[in-house]
N, C-alpha and C. Protein backbone atom coordinates (compact mmCIF):
# COMPACT_ATOMS: atom_id res chain seq x y z
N UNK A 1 -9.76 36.52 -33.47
CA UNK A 1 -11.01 36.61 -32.71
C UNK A 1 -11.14 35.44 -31.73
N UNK A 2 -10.97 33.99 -31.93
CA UNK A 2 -11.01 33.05 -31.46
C UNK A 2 -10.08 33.32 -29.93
N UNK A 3 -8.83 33.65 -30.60
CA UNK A 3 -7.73 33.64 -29.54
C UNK A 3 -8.43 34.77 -27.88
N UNK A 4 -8.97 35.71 -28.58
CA UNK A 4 -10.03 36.88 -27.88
C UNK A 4 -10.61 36.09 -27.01
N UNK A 5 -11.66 35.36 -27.53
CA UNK A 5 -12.90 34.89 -27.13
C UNK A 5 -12.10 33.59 -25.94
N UNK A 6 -11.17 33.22 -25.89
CA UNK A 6 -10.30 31.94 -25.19
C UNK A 6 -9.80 32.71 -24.04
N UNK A 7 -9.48 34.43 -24.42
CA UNK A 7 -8.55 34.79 -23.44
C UNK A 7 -9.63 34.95 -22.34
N UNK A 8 -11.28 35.94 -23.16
CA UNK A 8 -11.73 36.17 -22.33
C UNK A 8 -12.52 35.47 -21.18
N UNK A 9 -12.35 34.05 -21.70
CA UNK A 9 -13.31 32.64 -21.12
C UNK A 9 -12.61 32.58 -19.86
N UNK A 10 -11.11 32.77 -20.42
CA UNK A 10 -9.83 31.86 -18.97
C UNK A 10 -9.88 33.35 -18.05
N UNK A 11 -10.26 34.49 -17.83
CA UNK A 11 -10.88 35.65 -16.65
C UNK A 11 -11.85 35.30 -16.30
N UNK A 12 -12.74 34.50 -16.64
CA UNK A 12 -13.91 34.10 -15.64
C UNK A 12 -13.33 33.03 -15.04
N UNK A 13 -13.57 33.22 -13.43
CA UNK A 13 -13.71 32.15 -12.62
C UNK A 13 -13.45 30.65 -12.59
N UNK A 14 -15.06 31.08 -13.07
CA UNK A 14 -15.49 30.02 -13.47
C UNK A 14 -15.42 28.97 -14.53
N UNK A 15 -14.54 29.53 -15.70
CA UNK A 15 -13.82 28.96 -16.38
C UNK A 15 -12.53 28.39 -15.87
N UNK A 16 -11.63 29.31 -15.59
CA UNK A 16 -10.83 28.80 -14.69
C UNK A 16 -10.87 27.58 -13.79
N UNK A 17 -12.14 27.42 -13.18
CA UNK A 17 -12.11 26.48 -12.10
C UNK A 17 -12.41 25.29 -13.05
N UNK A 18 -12.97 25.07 -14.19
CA UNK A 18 -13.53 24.29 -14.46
C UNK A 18 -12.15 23.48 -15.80
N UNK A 19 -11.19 24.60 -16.13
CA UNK A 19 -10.03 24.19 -16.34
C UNK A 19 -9.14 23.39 -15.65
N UNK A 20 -8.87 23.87 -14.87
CA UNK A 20 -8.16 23.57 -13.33
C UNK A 20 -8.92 21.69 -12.94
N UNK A 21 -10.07 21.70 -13.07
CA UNK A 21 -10.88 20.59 -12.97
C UNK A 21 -10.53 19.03 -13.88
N UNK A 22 -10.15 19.62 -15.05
CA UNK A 22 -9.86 19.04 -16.06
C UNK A 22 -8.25 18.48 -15.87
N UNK A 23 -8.04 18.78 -15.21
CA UNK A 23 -6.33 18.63 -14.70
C UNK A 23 -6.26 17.13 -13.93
N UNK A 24 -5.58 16.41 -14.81
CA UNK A 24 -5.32 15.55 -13.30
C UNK A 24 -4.62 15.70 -12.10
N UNK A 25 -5.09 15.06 -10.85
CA UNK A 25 -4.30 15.27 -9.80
C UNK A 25 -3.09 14.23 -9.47
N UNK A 26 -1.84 15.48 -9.76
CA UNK A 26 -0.46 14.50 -9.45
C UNK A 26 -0.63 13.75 -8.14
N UNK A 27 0.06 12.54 -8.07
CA UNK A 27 0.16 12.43 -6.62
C UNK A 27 1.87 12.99 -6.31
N UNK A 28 2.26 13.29 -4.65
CA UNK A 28 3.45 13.22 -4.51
C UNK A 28 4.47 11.75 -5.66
N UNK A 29 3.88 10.64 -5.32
CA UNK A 29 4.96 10.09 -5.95
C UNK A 29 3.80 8.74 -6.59
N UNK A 30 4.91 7.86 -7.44
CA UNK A 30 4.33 6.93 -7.93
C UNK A 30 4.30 5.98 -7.42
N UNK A 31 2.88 4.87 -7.86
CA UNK A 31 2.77 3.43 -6.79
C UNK A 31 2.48 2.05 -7.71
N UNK A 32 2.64 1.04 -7.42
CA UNK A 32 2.26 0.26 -8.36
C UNK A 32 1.72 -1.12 -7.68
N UNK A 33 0.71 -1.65 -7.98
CA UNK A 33 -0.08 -2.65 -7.72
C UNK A 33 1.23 -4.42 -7.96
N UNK A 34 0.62 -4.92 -7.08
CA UNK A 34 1.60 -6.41 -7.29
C UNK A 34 0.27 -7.53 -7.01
N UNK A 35 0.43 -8.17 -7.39
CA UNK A 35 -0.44 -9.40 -7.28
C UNK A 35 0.68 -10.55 -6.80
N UNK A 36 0.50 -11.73 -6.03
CA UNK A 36 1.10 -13.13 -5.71
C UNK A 36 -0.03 -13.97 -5.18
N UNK A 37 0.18 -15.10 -6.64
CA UNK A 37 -1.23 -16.52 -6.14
C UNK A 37 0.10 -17.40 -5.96
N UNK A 38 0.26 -17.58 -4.42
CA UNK A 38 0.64 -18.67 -4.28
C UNK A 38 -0.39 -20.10 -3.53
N UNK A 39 -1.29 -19.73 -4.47
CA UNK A 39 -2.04 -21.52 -3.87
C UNK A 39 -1.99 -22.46 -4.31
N UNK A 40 -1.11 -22.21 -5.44
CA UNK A 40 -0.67 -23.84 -6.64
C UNK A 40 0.82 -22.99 -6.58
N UNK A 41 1.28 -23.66 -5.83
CA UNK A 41 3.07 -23.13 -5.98
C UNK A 41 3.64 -24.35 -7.35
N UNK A 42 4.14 -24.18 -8.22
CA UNK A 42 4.96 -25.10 -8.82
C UNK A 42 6.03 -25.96 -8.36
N UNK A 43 5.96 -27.52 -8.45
CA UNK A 43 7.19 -27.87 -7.87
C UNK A 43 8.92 -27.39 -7.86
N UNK A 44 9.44 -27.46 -6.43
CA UNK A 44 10.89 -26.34 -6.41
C UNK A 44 10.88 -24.97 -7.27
N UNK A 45 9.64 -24.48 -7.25
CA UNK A 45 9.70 -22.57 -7.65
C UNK A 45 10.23 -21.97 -6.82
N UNK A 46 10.94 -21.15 -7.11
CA UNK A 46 11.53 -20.09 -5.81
C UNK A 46 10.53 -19.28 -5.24
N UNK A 47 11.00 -19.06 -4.26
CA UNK A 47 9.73 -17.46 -3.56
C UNK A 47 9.85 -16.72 -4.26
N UNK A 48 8.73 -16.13 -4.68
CA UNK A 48 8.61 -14.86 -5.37
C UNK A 48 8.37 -14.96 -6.62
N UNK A 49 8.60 -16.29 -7.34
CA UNK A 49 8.45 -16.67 -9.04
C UNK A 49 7.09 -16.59 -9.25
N UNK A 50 5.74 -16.59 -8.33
CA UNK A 50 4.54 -16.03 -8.91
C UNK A 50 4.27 -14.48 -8.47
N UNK A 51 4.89 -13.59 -8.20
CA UNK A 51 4.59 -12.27 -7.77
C UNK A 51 4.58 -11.73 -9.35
N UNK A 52 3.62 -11.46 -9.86
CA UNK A 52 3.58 -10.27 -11.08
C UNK A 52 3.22 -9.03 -10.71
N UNK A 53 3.77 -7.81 -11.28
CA UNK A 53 3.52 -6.51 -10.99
C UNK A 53 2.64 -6.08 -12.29
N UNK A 54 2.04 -5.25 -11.41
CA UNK A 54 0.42 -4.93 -12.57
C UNK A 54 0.92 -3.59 -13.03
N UNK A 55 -0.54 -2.43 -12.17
CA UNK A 55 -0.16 -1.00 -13.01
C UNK A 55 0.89 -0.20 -11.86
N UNK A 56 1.19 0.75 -12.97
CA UNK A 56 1.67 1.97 -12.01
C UNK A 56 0.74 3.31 -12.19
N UNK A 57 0.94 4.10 -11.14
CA UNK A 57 -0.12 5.14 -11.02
C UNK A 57 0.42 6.40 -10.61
N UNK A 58 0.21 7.60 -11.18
CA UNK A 58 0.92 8.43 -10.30
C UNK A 58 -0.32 9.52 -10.22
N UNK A 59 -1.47 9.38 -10.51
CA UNK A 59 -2.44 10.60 -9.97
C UNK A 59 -3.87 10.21 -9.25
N UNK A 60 -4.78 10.90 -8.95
CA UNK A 60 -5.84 10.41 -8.52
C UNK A 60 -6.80 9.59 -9.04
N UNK A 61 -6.96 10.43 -10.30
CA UNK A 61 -8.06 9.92 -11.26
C UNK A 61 -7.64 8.28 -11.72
N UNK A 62 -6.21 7.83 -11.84
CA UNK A 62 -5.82 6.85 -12.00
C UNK A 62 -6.01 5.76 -11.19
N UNK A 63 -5.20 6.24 -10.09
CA UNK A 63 -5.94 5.27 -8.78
C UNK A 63 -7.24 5.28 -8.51
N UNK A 64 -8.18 5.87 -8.88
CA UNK A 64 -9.89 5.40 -8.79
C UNK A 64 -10.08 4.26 -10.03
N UNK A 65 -9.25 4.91 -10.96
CA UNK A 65 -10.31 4.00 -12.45
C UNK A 65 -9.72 2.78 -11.83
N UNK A 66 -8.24 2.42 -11.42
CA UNK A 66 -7.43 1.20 -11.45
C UNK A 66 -8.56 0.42 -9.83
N UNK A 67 -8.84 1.44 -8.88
CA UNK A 67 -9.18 0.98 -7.90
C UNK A 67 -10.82 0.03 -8.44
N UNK A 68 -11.03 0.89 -9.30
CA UNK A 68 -12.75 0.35 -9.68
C UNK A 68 -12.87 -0.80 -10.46
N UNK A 69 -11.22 -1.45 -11.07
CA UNK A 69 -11.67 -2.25 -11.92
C UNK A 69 -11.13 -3.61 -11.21
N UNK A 70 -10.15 -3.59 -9.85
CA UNK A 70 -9.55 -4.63 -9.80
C UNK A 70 -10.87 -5.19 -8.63
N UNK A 71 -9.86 -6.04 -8.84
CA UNK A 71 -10.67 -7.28 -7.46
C UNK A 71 -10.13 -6.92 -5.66
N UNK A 72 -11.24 -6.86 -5.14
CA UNK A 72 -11.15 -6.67 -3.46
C UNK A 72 -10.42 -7.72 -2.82
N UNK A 73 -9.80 -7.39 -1.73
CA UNK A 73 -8.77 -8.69 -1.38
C UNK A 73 -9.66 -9.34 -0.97
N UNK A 74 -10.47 -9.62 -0.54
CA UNK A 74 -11.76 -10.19 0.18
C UNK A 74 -11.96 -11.27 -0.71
N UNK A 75 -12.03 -11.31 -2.29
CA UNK A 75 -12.29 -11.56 -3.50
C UNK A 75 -11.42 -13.08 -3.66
N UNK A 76 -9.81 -12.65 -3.08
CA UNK A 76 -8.60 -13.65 -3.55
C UNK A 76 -8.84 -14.88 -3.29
N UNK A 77 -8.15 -15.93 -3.90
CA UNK A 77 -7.98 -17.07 -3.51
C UNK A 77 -7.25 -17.22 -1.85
N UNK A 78 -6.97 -18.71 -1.72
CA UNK A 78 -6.42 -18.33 -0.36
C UNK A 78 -4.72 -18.43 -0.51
N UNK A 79 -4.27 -18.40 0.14
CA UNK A 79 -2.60 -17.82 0.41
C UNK A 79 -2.36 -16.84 -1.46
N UNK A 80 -3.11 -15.78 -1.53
CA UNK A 80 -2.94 -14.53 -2.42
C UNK A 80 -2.98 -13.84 -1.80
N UNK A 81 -2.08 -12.89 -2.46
CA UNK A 81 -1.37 -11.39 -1.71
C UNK A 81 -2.25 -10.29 -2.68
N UNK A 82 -1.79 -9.58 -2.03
CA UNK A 82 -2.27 -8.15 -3.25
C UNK A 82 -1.29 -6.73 -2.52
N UNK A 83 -0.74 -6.58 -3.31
CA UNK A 83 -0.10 -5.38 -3.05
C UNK A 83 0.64 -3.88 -3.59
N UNK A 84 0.57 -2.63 -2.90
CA UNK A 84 0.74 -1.91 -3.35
C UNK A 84 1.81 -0.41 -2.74
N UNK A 85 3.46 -0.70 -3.77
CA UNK A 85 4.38 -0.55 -3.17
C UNK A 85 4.77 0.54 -3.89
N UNK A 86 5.39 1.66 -3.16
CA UNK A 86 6.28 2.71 -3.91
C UNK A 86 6.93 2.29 -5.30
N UNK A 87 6.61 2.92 -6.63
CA UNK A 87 7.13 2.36 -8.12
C UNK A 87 8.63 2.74 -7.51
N UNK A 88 8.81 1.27 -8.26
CA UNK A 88 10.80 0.84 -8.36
C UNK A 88 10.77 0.01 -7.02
N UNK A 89 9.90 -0.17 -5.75
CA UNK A 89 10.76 -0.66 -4.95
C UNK A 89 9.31 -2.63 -4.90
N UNK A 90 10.35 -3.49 -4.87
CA UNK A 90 9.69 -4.75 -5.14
C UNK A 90 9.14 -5.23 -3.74
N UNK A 91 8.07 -5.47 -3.71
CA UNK A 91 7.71 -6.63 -2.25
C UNK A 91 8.09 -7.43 -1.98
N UNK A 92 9.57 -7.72 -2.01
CA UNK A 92 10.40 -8.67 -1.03
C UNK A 92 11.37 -8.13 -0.40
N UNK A 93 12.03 -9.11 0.67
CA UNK A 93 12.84 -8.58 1.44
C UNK A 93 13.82 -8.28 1.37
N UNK A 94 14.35 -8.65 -0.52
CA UNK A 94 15.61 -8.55 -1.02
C UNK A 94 15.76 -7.33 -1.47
N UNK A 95 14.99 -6.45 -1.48
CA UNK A 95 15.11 -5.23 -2.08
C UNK A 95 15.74 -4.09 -1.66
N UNK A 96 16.38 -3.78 -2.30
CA UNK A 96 17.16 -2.59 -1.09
C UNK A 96 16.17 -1.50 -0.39
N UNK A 97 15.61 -1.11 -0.35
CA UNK A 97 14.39 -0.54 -0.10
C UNK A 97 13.93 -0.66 1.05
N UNK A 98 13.41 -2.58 1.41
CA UNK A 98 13.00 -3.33 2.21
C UNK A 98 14.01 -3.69 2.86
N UNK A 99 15.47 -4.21 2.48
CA UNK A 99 16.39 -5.23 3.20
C UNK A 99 16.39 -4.75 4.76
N UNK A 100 16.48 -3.61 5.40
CA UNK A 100 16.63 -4.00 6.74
C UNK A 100 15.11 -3.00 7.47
N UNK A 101 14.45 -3.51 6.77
CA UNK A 101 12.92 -2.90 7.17
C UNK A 101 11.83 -3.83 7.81
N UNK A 102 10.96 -3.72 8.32
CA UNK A 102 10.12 -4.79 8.64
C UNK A 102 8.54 -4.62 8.19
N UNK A 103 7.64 -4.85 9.07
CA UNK A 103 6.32 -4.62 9.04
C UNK A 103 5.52 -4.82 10.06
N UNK A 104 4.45 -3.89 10.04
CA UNK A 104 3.50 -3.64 11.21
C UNK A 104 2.55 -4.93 10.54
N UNK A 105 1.83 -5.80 11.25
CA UNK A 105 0.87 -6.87 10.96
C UNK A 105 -0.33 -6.56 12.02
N UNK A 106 -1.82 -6.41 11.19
CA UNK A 106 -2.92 -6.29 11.65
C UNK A 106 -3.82 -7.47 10.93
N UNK A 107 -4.55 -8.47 11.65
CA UNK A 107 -5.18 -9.48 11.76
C UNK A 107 -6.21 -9.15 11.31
N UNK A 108 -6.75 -9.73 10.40
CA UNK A 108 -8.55 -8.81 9.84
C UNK A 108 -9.74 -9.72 10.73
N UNK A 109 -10.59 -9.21 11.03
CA UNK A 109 -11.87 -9.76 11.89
C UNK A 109 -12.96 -10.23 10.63
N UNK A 110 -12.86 -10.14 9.23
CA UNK A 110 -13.43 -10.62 8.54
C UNK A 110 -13.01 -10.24 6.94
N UNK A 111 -13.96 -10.37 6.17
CA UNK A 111 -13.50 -9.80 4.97
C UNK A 111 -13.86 -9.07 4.54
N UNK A 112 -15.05 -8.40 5.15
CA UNK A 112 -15.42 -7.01 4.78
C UNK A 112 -14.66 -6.03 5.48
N UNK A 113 -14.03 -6.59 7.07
CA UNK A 113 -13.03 -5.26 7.20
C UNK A 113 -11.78 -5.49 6.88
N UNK A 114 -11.24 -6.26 5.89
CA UNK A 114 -9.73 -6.47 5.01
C UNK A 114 -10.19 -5.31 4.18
N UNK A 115 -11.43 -5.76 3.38
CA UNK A 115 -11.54 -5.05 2.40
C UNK A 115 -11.25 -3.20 2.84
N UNK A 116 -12.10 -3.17 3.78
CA UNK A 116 -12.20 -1.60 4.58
C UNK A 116 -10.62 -1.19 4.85
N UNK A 117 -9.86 -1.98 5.69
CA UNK A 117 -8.51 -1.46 5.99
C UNK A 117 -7.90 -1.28 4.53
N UNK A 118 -7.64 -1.94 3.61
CA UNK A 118 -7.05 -2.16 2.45
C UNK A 118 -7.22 -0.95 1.48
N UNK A 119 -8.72 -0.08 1.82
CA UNK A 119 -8.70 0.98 1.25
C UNK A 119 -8.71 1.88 1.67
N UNK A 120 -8.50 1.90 3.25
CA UNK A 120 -8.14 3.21 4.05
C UNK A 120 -6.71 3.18 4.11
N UNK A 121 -6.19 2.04 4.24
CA UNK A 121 -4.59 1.88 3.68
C UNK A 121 -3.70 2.66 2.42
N UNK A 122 -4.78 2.10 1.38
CA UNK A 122 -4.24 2.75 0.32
C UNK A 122 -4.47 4.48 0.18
N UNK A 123 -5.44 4.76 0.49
CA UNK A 123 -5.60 6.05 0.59
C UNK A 123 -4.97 7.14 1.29
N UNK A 124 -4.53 6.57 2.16
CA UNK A 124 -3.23 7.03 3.28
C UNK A 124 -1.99 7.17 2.79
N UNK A 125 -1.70 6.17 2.23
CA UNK A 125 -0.29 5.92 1.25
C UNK A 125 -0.11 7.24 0.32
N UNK A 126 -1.65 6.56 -0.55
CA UNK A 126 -1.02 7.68 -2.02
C UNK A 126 -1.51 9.43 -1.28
N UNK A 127 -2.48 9.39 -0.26
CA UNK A 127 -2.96 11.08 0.03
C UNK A 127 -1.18 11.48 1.17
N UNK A 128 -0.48 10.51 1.43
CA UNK A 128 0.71 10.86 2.08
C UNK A 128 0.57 11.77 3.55
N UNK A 129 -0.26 10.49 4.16
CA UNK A 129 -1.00 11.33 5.57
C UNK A 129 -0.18 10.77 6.76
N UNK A 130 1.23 10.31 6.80
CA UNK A 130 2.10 9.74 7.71
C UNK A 130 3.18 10.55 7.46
N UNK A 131 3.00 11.11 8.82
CA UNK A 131 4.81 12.25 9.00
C UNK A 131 6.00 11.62 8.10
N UNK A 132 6.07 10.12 8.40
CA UNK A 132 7.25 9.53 7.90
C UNK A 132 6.95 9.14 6.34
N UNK A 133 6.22 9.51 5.61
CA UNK A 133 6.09 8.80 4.44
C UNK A 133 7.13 8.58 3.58
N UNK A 134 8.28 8.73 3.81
CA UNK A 134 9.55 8.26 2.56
C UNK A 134 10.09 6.84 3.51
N UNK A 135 9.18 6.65 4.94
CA UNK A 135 9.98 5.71 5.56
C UNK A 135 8.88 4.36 4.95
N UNK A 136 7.89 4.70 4.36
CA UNK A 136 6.80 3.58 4.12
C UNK A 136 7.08 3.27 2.31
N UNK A 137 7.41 1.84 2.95
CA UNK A 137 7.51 1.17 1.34
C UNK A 137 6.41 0.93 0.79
N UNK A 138 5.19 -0.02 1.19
CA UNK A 138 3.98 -0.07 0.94
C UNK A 138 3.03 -0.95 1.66
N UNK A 139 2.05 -1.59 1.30
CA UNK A 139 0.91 -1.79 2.00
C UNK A 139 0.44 -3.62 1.10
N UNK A 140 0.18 -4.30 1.93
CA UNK A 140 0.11 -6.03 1.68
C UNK A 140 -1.40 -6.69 2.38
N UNK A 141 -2.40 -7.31 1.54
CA UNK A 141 -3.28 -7.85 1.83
C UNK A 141 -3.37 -9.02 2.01
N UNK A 142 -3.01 -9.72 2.81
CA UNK A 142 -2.72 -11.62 2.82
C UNK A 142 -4.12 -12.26 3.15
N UNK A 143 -4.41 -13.19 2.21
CA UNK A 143 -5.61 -13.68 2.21
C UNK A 143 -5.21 -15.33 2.85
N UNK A 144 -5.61 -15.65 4.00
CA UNK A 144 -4.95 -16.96 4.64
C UNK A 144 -6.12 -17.57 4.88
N UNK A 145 -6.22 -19.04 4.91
CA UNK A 145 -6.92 -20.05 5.54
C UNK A 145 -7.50 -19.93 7.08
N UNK A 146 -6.22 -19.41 8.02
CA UNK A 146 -6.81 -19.71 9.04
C UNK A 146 -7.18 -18.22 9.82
N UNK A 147 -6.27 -16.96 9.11
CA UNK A 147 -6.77 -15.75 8.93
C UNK A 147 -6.64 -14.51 8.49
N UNK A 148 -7.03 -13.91 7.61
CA UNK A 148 -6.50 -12.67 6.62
C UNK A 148 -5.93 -11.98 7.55
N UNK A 149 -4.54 -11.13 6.67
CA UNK A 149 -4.12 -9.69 7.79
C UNK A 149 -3.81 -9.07 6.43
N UNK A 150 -3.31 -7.88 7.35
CA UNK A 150 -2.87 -7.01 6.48
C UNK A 150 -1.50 -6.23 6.89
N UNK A 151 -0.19 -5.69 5.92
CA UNK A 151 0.34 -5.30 7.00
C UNK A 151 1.17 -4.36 5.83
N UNK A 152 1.98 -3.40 6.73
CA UNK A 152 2.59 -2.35 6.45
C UNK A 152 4.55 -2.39 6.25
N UNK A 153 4.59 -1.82 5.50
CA UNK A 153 5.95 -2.20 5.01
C UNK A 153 6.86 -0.95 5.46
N UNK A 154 7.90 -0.97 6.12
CA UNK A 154 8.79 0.24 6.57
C UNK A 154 10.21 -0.16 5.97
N UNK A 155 11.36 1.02 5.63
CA UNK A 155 12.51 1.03 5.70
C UNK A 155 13.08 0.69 6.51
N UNK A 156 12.85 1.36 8.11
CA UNK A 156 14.58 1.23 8.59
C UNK A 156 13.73 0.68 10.13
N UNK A 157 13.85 -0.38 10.19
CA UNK A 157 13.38 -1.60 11.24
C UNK A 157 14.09 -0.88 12.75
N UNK A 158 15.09 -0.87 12.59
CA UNK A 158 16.15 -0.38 13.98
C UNK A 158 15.44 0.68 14.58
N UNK A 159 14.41 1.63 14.06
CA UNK A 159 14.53 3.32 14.25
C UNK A 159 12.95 3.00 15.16
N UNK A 160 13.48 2.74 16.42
CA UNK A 160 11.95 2.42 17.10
C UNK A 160 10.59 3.87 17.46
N UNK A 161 11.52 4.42 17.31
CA UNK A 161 10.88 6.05 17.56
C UNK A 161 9.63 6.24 16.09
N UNK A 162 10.65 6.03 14.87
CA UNK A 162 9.94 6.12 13.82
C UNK A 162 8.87 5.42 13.17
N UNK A 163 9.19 3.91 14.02
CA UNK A 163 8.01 2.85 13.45
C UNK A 163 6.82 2.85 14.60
N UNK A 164 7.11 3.40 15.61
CA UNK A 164 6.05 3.79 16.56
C UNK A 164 5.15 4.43 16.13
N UNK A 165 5.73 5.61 15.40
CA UNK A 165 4.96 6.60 15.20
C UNK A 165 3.98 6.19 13.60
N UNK A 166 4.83 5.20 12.92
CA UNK A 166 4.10 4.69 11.65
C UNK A 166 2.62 4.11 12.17
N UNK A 167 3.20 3.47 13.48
CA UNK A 167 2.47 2.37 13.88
C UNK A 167 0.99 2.80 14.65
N UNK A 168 1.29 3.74 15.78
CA UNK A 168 -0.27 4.56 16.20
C UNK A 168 -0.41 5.00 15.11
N UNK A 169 -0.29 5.83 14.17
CA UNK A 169 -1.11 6.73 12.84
C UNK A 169 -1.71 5.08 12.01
N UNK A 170 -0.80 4.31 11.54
CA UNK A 170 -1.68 3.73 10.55
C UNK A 170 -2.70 2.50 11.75
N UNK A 171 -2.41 2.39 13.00
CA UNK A 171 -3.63 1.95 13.41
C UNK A 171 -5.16 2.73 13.70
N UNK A 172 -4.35 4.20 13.70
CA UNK A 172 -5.62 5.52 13.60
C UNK A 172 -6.39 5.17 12.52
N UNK A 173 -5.99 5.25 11.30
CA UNK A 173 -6.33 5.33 9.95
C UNK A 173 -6.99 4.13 10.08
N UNK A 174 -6.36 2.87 9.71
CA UNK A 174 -7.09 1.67 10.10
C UNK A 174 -8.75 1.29 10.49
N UNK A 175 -8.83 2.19 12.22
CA UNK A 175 -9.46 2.22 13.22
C UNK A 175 -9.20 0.37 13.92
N UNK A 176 -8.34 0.15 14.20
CA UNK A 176 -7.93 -1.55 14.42
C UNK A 176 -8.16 -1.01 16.10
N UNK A 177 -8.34 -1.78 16.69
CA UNK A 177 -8.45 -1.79 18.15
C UNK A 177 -7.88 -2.28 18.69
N UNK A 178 -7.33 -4.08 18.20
CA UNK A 178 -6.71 -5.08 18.85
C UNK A 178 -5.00 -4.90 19.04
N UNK A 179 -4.28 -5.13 19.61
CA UNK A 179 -3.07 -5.01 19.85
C UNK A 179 -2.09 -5.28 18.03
N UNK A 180 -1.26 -4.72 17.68
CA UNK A 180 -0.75 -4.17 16.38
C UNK A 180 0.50 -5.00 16.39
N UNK A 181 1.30 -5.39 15.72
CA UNK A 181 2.81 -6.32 16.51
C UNK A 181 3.79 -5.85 14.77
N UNK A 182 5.32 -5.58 15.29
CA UNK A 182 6.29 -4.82 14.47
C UNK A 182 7.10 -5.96 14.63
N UNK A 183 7.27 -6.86 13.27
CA UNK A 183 8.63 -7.53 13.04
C UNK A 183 9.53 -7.10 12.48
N UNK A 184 10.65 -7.53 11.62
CA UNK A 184 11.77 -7.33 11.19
C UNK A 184 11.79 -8.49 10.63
N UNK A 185 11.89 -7.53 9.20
CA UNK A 185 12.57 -8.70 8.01
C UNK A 185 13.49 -9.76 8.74
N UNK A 186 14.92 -9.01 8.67
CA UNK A 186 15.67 -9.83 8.92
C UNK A 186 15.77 -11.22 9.95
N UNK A 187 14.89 -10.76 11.12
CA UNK A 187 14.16 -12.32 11.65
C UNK A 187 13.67 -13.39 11.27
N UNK A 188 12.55 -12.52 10.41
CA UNK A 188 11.58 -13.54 9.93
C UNK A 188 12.71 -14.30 8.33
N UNK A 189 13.88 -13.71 7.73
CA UNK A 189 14.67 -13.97 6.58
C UNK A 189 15.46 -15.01 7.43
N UNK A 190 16.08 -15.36 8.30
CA UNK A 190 17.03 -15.52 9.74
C UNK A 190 15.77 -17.52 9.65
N UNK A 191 14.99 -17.03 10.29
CA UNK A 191 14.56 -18.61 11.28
C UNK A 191 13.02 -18.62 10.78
N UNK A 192 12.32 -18.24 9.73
CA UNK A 192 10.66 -17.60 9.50
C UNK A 192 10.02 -17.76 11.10
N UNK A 193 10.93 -16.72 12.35
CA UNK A 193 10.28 -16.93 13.09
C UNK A 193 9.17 -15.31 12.95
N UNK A 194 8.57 -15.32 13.88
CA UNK A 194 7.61 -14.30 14.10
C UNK A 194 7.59 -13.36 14.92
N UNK A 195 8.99 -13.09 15.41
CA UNK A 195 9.70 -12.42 16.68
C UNK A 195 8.69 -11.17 16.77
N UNK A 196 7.97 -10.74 17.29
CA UNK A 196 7.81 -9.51 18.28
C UNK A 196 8.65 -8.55 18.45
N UNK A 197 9.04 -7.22 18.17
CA UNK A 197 10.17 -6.04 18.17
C UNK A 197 9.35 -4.75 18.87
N UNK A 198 7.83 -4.36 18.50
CA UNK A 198 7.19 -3.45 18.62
C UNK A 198 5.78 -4.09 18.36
N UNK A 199 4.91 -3.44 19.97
CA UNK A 199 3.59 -3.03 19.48
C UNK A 199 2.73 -2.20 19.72
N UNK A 200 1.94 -2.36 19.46
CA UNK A 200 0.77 -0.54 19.46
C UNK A 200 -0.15 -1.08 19.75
């Protein structure tokens, strides 16, 4: 009888929908949060010896609860990162992932719009609203002294066609106005200069 009464629930609609509801939503792929306080570096620590990786996420409902409980970059100390990169691939430049990739860098006008880009950022990422999305590693909140940015992480640095196109969409998304500037790892790994390659 029970089994009856179950079959006949899941023909309504409205049961249905409200099943269906109960579902979490996959995302295409998985992402995972990174944290780096470097404002007390330890004497001779290497780069990267304070980067800890937090959660990983692979559905919606996840990325809200995780989004609701952490801290806004706005929030960080100063020279803290916050970041959030395709699971398996690490936020440095050593990564195969990253090694010959660069990043789009957008300058924040305060900290309420870090905070704003940071979650139109992320939302872009995990809703996978960039033609190129297997070319985007992930997304970096730098909290600086003299001024927050934020910036975007790509694979393949050389492919100017492709980071163009990263580059108008995630300044769309954004809504950034001010001029957008595309380095390359390997420069900034090379001389920590700040070379200029592409801007939007």
């Amino acid at each position: 009888m029970a089994t009856e009464v179950a079959a006949a629930v899941l023909e309504i609609p409205e049961a249905q929908e409200a099943v269906a509801e109960k579902q979490p939503h996959k995302l295409e792929r998985m992402w995972t949060f990174w944290y780096d306080n470097q404002s007390k570096p330890k004497q001779g620590a290497a780069w990267g010896s304070s980067l800890r990786k937090g959660y990983t996420f692979g559905t919606v409902e996840e990325f809200w609860c995780l989004y609701d409980q952490i801290i806004q970059p706005s929030k960080l100390p100063g020279n803290a990162d916050f970041h959030l990169f395709r699971a398996g691939v690490e936020p440095k430049w050593e990564d195969p992932e990253c090694a010959v990739g660069g990043k789009w860098t957008a300058n924040s006008t305060g900290k309420a719009n870090l905070d704003k880009m940071w979650l139109e950022s992320l939302m872009a990422l995990i809703g996978e609203q960039f033609d190129e999305a297997d070319e985007i590693c992930g997304v970096v909140a730098s909290v600086r002294q003299r001024q927050d940015k934020i910036s975007l992480w790509t694979k393949t640095a050389s492919n100017e066609a492709v980071q163009m196109g990263i580059g108008r969409k995630w300044k769309e998304i954004i809504d950034f106005n001010d001029k957008m500037s595309y380095n390359f790892h390997d420069d900034s790994k090379r001389d920590r200069s700040t070379k200029i390659r592409y801007n939007v």
